[in-house]
Protein backbone atom coordinates (compact mmCIF):
# COMPACT_ATOMS: atom_id res chain seq x y z
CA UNK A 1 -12.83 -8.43 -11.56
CA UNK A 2 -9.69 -8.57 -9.08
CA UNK A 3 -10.42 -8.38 -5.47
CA UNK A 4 -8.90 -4.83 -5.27
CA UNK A 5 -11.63 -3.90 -7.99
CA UNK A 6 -14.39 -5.85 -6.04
CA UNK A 7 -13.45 -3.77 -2.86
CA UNK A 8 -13.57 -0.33 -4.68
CA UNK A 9 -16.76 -1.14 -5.71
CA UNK A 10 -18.25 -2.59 -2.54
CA UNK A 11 -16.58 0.37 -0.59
CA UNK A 12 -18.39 3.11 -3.16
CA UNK A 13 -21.58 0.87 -3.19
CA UNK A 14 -21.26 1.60 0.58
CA UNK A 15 -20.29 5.36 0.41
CA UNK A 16 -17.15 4.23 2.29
CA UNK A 17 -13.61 5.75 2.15
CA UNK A 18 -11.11 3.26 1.85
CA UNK A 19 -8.30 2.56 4.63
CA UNK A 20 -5.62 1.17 3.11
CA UNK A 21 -2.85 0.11 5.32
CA UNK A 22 1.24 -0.94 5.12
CA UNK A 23 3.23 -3.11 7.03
CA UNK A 24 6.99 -4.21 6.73
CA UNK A 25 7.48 -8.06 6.05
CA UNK A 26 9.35 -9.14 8.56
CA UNK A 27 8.90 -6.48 11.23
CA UNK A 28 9.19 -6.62 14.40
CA UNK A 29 10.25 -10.05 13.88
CA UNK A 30 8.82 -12.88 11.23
CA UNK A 31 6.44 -14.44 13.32
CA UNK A 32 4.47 -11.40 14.26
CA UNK A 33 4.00 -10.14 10.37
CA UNK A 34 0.91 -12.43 9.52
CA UNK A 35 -0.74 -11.72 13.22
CA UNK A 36 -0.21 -7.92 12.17
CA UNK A 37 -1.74 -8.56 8.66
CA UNK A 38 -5.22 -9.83 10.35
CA UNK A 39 -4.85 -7.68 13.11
CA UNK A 40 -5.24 -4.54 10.32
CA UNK A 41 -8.18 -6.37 8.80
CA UNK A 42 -9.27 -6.51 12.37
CA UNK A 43 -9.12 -3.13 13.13
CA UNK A 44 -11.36 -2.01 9.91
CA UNK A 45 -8.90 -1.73 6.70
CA UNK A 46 -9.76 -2.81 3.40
CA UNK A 47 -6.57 -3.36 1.54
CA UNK A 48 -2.99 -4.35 3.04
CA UNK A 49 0.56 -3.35 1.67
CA UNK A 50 3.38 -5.77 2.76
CA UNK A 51 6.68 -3.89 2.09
CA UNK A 52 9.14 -6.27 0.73
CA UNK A 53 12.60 -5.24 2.68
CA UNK A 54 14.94 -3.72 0.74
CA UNK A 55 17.91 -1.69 1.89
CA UNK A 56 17.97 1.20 0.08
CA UNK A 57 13.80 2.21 0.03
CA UNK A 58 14.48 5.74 -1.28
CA UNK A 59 10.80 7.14 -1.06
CA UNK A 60 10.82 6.09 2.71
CA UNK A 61 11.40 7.96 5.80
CA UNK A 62 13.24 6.80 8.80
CA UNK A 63 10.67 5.37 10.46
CA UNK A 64 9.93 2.63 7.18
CA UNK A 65 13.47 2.59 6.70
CA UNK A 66 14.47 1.58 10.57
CA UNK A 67 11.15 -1.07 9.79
CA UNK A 68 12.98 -2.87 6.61
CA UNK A 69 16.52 -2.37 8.88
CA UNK A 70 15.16 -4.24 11.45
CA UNK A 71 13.34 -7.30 9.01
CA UNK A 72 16.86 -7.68 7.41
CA UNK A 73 18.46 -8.21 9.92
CA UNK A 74 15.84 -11.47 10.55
CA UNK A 75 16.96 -12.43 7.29
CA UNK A 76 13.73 -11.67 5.26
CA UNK A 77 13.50 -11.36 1.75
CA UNK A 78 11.16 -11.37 -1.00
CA UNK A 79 10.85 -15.26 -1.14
CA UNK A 80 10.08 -14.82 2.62
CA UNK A 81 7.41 -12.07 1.69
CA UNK A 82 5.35 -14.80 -0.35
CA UNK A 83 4.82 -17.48 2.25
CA UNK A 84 3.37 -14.84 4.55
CA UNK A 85 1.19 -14.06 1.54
CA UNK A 86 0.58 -17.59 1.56
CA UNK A 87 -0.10 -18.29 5.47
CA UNK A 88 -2.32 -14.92 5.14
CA UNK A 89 -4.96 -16.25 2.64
CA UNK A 90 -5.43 -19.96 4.67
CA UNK A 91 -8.03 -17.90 6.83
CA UNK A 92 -8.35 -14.85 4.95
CA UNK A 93 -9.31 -15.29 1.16
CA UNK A 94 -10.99 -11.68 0.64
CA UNK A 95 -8.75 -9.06 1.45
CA UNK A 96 -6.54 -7.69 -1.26
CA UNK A 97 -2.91 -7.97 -0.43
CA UNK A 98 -0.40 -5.37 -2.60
CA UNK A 99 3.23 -6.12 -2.39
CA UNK A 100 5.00 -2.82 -2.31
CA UNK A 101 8.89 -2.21 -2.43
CA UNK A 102 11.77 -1.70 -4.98
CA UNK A 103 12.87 -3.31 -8.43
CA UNK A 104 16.07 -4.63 -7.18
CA UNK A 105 14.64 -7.41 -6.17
CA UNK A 106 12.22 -8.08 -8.42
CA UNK A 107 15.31 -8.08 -10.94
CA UNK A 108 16.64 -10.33 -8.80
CA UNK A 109 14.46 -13.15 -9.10
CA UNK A 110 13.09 -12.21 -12.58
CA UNK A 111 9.90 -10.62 -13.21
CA UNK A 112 8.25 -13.74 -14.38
CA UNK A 113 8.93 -15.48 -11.41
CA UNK A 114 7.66 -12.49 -9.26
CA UNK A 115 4.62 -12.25 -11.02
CA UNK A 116 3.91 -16.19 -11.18
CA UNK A 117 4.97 -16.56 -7.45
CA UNK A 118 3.12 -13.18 -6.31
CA UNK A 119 -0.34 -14.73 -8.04
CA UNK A 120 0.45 -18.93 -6.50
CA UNK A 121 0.62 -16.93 -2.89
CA UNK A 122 -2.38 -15.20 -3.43
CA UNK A 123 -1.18 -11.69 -3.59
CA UNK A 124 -3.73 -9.32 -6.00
CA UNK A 125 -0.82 -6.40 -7.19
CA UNK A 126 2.47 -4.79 -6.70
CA UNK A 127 3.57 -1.05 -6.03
CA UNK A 128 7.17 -0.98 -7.52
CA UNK A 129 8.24 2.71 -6.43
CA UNK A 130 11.01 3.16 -9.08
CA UNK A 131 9.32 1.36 -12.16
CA UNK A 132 8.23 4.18 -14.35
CA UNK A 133 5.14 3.91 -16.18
CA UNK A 134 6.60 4.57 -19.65
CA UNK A 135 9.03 1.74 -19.39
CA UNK A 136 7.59 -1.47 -18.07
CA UNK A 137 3.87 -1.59 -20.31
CA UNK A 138 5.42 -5.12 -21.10
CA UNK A 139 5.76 -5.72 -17.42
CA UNK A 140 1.99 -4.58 -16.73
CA UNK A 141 0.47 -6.17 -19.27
CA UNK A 142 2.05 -9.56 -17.92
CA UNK A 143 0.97 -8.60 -14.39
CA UNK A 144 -2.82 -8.08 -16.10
CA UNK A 145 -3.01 -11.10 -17.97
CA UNK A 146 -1.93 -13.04 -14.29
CA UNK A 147 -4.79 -11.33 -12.57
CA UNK A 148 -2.46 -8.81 -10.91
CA UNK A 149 -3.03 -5.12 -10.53
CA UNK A 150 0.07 -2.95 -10.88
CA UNK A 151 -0.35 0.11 -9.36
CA UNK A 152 1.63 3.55 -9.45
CA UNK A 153 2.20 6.56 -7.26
CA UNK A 154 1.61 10.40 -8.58
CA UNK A 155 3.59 13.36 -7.02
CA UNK A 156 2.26 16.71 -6.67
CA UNK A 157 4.98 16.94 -8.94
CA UNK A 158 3.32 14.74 -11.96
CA UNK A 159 2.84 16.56 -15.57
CA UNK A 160 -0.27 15.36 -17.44
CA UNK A 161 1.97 13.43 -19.30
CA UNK A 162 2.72 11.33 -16.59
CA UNK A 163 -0.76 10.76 -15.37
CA UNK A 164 -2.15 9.90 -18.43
CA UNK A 165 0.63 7.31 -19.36
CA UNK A 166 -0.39 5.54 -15.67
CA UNK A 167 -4.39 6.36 -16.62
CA UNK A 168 -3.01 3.93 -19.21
CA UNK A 169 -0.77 1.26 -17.89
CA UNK A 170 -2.10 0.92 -14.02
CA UNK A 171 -4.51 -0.89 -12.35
CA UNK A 172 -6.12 -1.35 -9.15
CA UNK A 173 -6.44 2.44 -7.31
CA UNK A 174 -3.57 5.27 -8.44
CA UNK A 175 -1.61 6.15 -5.16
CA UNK A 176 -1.55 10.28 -4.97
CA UNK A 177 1.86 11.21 -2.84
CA UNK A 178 -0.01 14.13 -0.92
CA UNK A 179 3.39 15.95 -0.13
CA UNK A 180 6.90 16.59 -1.83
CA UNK A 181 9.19 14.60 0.67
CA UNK A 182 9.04 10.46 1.86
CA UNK A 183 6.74 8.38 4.34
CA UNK A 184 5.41 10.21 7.27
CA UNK A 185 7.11 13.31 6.62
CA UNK A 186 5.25 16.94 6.68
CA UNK A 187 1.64 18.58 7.15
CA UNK A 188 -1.15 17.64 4.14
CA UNK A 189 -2.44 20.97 2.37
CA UNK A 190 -6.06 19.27 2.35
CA UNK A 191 -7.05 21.91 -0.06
CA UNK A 192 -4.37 21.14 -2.27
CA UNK A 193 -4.50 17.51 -2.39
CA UNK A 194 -8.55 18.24 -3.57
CA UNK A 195 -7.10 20.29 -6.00
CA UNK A 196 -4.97 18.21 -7.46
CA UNK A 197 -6.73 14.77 -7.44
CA UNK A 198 -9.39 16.64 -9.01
CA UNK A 199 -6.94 17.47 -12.17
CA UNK A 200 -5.91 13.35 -11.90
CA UNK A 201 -9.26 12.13 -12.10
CA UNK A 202 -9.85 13.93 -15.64
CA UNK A 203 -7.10 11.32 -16.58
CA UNK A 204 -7.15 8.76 -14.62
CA UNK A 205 -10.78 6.26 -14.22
CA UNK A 206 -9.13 4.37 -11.36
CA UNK A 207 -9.97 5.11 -7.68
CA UNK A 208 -7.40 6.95 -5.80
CA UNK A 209 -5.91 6.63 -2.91
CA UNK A 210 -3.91 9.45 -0.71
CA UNK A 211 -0.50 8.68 1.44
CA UNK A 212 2.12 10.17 2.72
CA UNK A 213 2.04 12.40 6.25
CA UNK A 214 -1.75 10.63 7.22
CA UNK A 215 -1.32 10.44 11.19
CA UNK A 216 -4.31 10.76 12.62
CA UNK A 217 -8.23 10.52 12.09
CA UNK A 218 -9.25 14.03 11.56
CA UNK A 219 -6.39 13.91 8.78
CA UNK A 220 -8.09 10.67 7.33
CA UNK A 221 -11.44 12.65 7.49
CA UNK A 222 -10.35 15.48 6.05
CA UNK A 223 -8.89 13.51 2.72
CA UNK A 224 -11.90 11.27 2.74
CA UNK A 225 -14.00 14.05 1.53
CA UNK A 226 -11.78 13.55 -1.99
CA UNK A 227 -9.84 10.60 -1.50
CA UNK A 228 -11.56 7.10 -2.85
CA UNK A 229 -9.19 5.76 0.15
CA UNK A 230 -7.05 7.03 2.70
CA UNK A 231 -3.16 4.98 3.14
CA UNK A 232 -1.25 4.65 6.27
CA UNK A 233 2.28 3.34 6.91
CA UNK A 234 4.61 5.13 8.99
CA UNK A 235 2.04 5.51 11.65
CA UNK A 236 1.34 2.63 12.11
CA UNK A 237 5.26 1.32 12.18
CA UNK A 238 5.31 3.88 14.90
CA UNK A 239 2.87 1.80 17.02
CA UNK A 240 4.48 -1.39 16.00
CA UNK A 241 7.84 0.02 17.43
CA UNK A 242 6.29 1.10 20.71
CA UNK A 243 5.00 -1.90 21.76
CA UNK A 244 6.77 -5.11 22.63
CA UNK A 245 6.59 -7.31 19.29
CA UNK A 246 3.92 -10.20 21.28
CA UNK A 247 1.37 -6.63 21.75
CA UNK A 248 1.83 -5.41 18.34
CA UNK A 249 -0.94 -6.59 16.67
CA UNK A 250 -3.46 -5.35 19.41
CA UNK A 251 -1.64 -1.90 19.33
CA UNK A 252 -2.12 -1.81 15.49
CA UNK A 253 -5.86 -3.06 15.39
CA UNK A 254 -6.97 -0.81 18.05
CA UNK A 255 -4.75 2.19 16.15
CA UNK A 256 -6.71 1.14 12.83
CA UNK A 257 -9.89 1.17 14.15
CA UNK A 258 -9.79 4.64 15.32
CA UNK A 259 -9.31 5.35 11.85
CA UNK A 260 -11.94 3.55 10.40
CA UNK A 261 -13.97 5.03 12.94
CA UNK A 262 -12.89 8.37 11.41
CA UNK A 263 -13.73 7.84 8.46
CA UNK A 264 -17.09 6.45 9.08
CA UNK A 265 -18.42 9.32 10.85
């Protein structure tokens, strides 16, 4: 059982809502993005996303895209993404870690080398944004057989086509896009998100988790009632920008927390 399976599990043995939360690699600066990584364990979440940079992240809004603006400029790239992957799991050898970004470069350095180097660091799956289900079975089944969950996002949008073919290929939780737009944009239609992952889950086995426009903890809350998890990115960018980089990681625990709180009530 991965460790993203063994926290679904523990989290529903629990009656828990998950709080699944993403971070830029690289941002604000390199030596702040494995303090920010325990800082969100810290504060109460149960899975990280590290976004690998990338400089055209076309389901992003500004705030994610000023986040991977600001880690290029460091310099950081996927190789980069690994050894905080890698520094992460010295002290921390529970929490899953999902690596979440673009195929441009994972075509760069060749999907067998992402795959073997994602599983040496320690990471436990991927989120590519534009691999599509129906083409890359060859690509999940490689990331399954290396212990890796690949895991997709569904639209509002998604036929039952679609859902079944990632019911079929994905692993880990299925990522439900709670609004037509990118990261952080809009106002969630609770009642329509419970609609909707109620038509996924005759498909799709997997837990799910809910993202996009989450900003607060009677948001969280709200999903929680449907959601298997709850993910939050732009949000908490926001608090990383506010703060000089040396405070980050206190802004961002203290930020989570209040969530988990949330969702614990």
């Amino acid at each position: 059982m991965s460790r993203i399976a063994q926290t679904f599990a523990a989290l529903k043995a629990q009656n828990k809502t998950g709080l699944v939360t993403f971070i830029t690699a690289g941002d604000p600066s390199p030596a702040q993005t494995v303090p920010l990584l325990h800082a969100l364990v810290a504060g109460g979440a149960d899975v990280l996303e590290l976004g690998v940079p990338f400089s055209d992240p076309m389901a992003e809004g500004p705030v994610i895209q000023r986040a991977c603006e600001r880690a290029l400029a460091h310099g950081v790239g996927i190789r980069h993404v690994f050894d905080y992957v890698r520094e992460f799991r010295k002290t921390n050898q529970t929490t899953p870690v999902v690596l979440m970004g673009y195929a441009n470069p994972i075509e760069r350095i060749g999907a067998d080398a992402f795959i073997e180097q994602s599983r040496e660091a320690g990471a436990d799956g991927a989120i590519v944004v534009d691999y599509p289900p129906e083409e890359c079975e060859e690509f999940a089944g490689k990331m399954r057989a290396a212990g890796l969950d690949l895991i997709f996002l569904l639209a509002p949008t998604s036929t039952p086509e679609r859902i079944a073919q990632v019911a079929k290929v994905g692993g880990g939780f299925s990522y439900y896009v709670s609004l037509k737009g990118v990261t952080g944009a809009g106002n969630i239609d609770t009642a329509q998100v419970a609609e909707r992952i109620a038509a996924i889950r005759q498909h799709v086995s997997l837990p799910i988790g809910v993202g996009f426009g989450i900003r607060d903890g009677a948001t969280a809350k709200a999903l929680a009632k449907v959601a298997d998890a709850v993910v939050i990115g732009s949000r908490i960018i926001q608090e990383i920008e506010a703060s000089p980089p040396e405070q980050a990681p206190a802004a961002v625990q203290a930020f989570v927390a209040g969530i988990r709180q949330a969702l614990d009530e």
